[in-house]
Protein backbone atom coordinates (compact mmCIF):
# COMPACT_ATOMS: atom_id res chain seq x y z
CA UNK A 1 -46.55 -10.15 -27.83
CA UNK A 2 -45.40 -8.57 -24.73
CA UNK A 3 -48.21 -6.91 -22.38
CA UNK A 4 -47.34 -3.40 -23.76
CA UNK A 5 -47.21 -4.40 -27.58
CA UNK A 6 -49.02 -1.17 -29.15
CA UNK A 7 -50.55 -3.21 -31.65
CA UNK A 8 -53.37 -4.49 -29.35
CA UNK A 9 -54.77 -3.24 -25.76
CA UNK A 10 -57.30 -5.29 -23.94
CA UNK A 11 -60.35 -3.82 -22.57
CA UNK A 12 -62.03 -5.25 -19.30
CA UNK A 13 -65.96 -5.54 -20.07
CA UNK A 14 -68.36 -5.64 -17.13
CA UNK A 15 -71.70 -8.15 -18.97
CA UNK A 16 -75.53 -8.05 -17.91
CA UNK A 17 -74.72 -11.21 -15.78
CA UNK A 18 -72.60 -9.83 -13.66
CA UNK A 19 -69.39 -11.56 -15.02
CA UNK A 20 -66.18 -9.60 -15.99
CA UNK A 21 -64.20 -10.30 -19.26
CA UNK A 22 -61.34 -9.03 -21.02
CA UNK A 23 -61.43 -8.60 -24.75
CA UNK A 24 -58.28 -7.97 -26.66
CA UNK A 25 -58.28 -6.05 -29.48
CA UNK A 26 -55.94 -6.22 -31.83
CA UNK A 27 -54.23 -3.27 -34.45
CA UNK A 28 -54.98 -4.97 -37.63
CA UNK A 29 -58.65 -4.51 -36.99
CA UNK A 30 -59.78 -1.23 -38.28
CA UNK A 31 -61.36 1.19 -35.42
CA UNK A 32 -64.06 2.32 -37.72
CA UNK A 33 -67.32 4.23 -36.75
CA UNK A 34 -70.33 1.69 -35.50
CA UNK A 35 -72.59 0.03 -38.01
CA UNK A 36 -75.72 2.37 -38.43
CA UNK A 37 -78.87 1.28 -36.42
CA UNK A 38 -80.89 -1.66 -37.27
CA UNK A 39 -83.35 -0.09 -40.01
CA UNK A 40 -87.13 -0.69 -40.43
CA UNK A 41 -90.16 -0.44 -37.87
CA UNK A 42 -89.20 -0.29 -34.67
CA UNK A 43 -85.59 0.29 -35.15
CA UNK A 44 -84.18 2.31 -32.67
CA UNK A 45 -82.77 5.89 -33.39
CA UNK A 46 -78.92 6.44 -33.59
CA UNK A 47 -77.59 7.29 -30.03
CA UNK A 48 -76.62 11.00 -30.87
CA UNK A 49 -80.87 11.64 -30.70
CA UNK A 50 -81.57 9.02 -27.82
CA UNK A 51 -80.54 10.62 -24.36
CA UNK A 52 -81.57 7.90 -21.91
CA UNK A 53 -82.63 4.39 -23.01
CA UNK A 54 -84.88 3.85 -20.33
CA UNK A 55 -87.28 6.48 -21.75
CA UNK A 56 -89.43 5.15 -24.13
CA UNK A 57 -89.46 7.46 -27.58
CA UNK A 58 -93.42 6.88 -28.36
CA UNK A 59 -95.03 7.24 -25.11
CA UNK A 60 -92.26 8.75 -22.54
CA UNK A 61 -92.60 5.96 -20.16
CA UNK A 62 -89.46 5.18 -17.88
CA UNK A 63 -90.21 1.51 -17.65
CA UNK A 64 -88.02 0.93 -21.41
CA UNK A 65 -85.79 -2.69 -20.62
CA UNK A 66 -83.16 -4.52 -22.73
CA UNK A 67 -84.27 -7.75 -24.42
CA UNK A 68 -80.57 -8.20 -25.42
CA UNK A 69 -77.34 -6.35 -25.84
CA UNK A 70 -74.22 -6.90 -27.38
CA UNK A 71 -70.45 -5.00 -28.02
CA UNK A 72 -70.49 -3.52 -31.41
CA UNK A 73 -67.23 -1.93 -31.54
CA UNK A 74 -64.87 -0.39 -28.99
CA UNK A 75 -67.00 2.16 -27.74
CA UNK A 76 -70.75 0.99 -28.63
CA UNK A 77 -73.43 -1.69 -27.52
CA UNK A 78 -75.96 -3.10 -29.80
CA UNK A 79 -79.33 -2.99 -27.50
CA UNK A 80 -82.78 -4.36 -28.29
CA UNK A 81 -85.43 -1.99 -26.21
CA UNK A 82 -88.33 -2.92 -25.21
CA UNK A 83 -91.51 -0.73 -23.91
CA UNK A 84 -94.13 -2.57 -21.87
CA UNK A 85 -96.10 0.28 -21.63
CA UNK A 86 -96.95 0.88 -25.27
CA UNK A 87 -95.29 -2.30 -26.64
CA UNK A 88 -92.54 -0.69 -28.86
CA UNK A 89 -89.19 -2.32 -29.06
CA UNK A 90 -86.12 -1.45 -31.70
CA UNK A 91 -82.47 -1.68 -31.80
CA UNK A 92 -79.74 0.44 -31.99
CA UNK A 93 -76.39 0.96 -31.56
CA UNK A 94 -75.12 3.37 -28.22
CA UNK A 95 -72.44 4.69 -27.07
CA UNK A 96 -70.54 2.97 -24.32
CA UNK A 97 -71.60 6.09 -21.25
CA UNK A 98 -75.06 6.40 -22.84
CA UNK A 99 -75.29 2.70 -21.68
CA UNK A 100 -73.73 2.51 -18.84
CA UNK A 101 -76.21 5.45 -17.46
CA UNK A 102 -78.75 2.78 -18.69
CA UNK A 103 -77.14 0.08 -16.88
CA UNK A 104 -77.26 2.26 -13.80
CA UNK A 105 -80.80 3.15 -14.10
CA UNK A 106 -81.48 -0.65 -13.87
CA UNK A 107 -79.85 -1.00 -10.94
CA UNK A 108 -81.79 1.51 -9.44
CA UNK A 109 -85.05 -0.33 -10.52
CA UNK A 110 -83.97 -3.81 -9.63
CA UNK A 111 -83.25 -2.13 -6.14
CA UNK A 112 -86.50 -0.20 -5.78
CA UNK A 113 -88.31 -3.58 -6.77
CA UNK A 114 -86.39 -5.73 -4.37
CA UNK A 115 -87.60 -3.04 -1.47
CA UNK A 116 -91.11 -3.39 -2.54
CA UNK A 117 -90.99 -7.43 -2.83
CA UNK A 118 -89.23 -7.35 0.82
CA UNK A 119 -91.77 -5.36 2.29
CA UNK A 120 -94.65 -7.03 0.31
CA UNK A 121 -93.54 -10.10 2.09
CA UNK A 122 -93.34 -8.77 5.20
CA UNK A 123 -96.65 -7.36 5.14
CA UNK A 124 -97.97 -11.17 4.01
CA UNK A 125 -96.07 -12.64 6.94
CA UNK A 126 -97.05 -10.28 9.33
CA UNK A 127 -101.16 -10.91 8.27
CA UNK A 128 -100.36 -14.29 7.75
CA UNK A 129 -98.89 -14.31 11.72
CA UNK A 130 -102.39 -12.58 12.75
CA UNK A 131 -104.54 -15.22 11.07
CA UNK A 132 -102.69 -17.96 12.56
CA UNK A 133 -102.56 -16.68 16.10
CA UNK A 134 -106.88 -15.60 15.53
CA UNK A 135 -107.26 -19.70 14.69
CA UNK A 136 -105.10 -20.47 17.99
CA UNK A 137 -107.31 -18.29 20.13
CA UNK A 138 -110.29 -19.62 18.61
CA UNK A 139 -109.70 -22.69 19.10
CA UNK A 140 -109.67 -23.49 15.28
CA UNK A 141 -106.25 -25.15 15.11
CA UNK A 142 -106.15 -28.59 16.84
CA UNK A 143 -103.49 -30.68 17.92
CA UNK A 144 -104.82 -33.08 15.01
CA UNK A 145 -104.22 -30.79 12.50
CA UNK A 146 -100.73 -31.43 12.65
């Protein structure tokens, strides 16, 4: 097949990790809608009633994570939720933007958390410093201690 063959296109697919990968996709297989969502307890709602995944649908906390995800068709992403503030989790099938505004949202966590570890442990370092330098003055750190 030549690299314009209609009969398949290849998509470039950005995972959790980080890595890039291309999936082909191929005419023969049929472009159907997605599978419904998982059913039973905890199953999340189809993605035309969910607007942002990180909201959690039983107690509106903004903390909801992915415990896995998966392509399920062209366009969607299975995704396991997971609430740690109320403990629900489910999973359902989304809509390739509805996820990548989730993905996003992560991003902004995982950046507000790495601020607050950074300054965390500069604020240990710096009191840390202070003890250190008190035990110099005071004559509580000896040559012998070393």
């Amino acid at each position: 097949m030549t690299p314009h063959d209609p009969r398949h296109y290849v998509r470039r697919v950005v995972l959790p990790s980080g890595k890039t990968i291309e999936v082909v996709y191929f005419e023969d297989q049929q472009a159907t809608a997605p599978p419904a969502a998982a059913a039973g307890p905890g199953a999340a709602p189809a993605d035309e009633s969910v607007s942002e995944l990180h909201v959690c649908g039983s107690c509106a906390s903004t903390l909801v994570y992915p415990t896995e995800w998966e392509e399920a068709g062209m366009t969607h992403w299975e995704v396991t939720l997971r609430c740690p503030n109320c403990e629900w989790s489910g999973t359902g099938i989304f809509e390739q933007e509805l996820v990548e505004r989730f993905d996003e949202e992560l991003d902004r966590g995982t950046e507000a958390l790495v601020r607050d570890l950074k300054r965390l442990a500069h604020a240990n370092m710096e009191d840390e410093i202070e003890r250190f330098c008190t035990a110099l003055a005071d004559g509580h750190i000896v040559p012998e201690d070393f």
